[in-house]
Protein backbone atom coordinates (compact mmCIF):
# COMPACT_ATOMS: atom_id res chain seq x y z
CA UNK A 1 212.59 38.85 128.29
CA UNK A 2 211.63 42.49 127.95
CA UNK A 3 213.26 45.62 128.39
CA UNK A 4 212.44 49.08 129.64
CA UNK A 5 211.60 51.57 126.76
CA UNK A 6 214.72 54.16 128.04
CA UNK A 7 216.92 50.61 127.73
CA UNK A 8 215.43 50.17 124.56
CA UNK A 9 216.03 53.84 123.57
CA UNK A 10 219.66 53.53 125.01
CA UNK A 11 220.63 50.56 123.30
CA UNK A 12 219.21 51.84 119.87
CA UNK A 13 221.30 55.23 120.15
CA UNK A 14 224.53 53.82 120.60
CA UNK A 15 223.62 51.27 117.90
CA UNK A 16 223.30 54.37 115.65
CA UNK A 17 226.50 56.55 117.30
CA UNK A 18 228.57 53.20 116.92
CA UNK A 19 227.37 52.83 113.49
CA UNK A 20 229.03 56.10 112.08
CA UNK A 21 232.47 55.39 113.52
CA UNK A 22 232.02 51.76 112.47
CA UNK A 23 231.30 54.04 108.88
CA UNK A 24 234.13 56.05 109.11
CA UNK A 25 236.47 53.61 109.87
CA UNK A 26 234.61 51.46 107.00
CA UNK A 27 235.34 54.25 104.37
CA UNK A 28 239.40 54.31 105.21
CA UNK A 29 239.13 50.91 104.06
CA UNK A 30 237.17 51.33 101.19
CA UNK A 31 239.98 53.55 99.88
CA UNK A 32 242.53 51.05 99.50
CA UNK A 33 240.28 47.71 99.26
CA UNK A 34 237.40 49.21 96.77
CA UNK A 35 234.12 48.43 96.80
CA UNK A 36 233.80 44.83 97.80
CA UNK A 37 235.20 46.46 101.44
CA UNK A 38 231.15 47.62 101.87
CA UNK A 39 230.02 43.85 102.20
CA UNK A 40 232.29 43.33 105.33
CA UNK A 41 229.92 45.00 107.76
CA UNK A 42 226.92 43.41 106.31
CA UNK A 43 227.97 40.15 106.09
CA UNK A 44 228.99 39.68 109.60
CA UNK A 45 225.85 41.63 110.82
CA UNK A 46 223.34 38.57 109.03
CA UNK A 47 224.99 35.76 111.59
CA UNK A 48 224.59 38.58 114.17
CA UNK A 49 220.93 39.44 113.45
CA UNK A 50 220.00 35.87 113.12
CA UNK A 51 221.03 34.55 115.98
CA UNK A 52 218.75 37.04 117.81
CA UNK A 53 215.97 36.49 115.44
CA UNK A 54 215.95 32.93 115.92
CA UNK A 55 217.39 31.68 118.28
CA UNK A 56 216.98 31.61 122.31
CA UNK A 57 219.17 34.18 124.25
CA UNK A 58 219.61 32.94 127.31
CA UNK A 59 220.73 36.35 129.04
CA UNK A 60 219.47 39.84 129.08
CA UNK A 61 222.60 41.54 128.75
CA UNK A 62 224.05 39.15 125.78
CA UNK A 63 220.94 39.97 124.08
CA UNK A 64 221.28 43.85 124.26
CA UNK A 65 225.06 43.34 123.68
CA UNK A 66 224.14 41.51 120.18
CA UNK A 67 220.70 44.17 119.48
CA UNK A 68 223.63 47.02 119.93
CA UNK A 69 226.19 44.95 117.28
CA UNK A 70 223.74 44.26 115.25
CA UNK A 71 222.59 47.62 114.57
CA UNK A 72 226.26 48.80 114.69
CA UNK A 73 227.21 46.41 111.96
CA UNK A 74 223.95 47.43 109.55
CA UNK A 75 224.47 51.09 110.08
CA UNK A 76 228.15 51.15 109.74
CA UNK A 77 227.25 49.30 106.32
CA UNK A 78 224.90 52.00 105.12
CA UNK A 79 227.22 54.42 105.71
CA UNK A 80 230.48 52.35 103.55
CA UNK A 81 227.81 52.14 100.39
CA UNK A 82 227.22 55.80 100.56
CA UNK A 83 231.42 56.11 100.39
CA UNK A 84 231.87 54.45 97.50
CA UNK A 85 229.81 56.78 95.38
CA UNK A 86 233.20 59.05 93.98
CA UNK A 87 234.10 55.11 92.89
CA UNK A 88 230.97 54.16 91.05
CA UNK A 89 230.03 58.00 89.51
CA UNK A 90 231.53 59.26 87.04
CA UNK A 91 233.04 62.90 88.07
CA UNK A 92 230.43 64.72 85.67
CA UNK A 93 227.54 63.61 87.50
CA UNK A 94 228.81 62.66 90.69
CA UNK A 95 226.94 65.10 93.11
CA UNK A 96 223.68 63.97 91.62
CA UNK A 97 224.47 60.36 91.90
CA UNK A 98 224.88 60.86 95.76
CA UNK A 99 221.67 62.68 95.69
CA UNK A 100 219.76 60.20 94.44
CA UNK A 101 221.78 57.28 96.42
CA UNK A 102 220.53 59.89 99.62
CA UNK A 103 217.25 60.31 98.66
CA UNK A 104 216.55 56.48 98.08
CA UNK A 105 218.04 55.98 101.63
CA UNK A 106 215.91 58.62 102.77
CA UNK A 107 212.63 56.64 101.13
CA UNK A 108 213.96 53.41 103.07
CA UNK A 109 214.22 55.18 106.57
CA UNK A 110 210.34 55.70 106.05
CA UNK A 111 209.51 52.37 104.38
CA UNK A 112 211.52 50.63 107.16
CA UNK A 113 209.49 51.54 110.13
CA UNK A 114 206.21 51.42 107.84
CA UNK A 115 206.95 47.79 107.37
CA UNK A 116 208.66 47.05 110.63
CA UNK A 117 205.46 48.61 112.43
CA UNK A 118 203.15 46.40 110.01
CA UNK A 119 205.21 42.86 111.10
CA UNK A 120 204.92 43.84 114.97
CA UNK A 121 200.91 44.20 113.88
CA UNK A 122 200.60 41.02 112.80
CA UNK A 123 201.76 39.56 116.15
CA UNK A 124 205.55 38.60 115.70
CA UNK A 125 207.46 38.85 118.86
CA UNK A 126 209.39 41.82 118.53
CA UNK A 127 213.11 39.58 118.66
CA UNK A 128 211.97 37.31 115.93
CA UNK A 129 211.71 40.57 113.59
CA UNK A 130 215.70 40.62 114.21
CA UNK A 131 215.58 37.77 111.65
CA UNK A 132 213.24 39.44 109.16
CA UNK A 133 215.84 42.73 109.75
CA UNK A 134 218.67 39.62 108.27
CA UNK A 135 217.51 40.23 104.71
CA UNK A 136 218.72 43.70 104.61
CA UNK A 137 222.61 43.29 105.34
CA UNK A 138 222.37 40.40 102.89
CA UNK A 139 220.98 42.23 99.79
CA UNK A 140 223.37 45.28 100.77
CA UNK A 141 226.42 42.51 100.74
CA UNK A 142 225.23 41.40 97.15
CA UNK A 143 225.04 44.84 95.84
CA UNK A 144 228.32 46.05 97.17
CA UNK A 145 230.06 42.89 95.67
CA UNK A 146 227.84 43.62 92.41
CA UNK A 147 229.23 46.95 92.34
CA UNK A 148 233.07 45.62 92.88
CA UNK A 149 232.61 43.36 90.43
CA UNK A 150 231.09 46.09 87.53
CA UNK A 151 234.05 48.99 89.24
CA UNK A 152 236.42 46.15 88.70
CA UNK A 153 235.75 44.86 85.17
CA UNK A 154 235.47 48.43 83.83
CA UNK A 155 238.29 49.72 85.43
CA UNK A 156 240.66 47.22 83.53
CA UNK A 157 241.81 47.42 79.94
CA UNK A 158 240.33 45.40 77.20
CA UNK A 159 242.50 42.47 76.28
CA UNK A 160 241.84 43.71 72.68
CA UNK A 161 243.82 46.94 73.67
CA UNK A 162 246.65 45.29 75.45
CA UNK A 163 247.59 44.06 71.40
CA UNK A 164 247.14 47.14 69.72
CA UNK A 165 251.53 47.73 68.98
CA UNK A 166 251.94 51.37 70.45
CA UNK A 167 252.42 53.66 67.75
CA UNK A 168 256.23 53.94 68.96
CA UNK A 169 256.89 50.06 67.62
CA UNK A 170 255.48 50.83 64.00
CA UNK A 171 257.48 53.60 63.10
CA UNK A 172 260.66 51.90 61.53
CA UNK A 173 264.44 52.99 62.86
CA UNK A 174 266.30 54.83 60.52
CA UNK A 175 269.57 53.13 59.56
């Protein structure tokens, strides 16, 4: 099954369009649900990607349907881990924390096609690299429920604190 490069070209831009509104509506979540919110998108994109990796698609159209969700699902994904950035910085240094979250994504958008063009080099049919693609949602799942988890346990009080009498209590009443 093949498709024409302008299908191919289609399919990947409205991967990438449907990804940012996928974002956005990833990062009203994020407000209320945290961190952990991130891994959604990812972890239904690694059935998604998968299946097309390994698996036999019997139609074109499902095929381009799941390439398209896929993409949508990784790059809406991306876009929730950069939103949680004013959750995981500290005020102080936020702006430079989102730089350097930035310009690590930035080193991954050329490493990505660096590697991706190496795998198709070696001879792997082009769908089966879908499955290869499967690692990425996973490790961004575990490191948005890594950084839950840290946002999570720091944002809570010590136990220790919670018996600390408030200085209120220790003063006696005067009679």
């Amino acid at each position: 099954m093949s498709f024409s490069r302008s299908t191919a070209d289609y399919a990947g831009s409205v991967g990438s369009a449907m990804g940012a509104a996928f974002g956005l509506m990833l990062m009203r979540f994020t407000d209320g649900k945290g961190p952990g919110a991130v891994a959604f998108y990812p972890l239904l994109a690694l059935p998604v990607l998968l299946v097309v990796g390994l698996t036999s698609i019997p139609s074109a159209s499902l095929l381009l349907v799941l390439c398209v969700l896929g993409g949508t699902l990784v790059a809406g994904g991306h876009f929730g881990i950069l939103s949680i950035a004013s959750v995981f910085y500290p005020t102080a240094i936020r702006a430079s924390g989102g730089g350097w979250a930035t310009s690590v994504a930035k080193l991954g958008a050329v490493a990505g096609p660096t590697i991706g063009g190496t795998v198709l080099a070696a001879g792997i049919p082009a769908v089966r690299t879908y499955a290869l693609l499967a690692v990425c949602p996973a490790v961004l799942a575990l490191c948005a429920l890594g950084i839950a988890r840290v946002v999570r346990r720091t944002s809570q009080p010590h136990p220790a604190a919670q018996t600390v009498p408030d200085a209120a209590n220790l003063i006696a009443p005067e009679s």
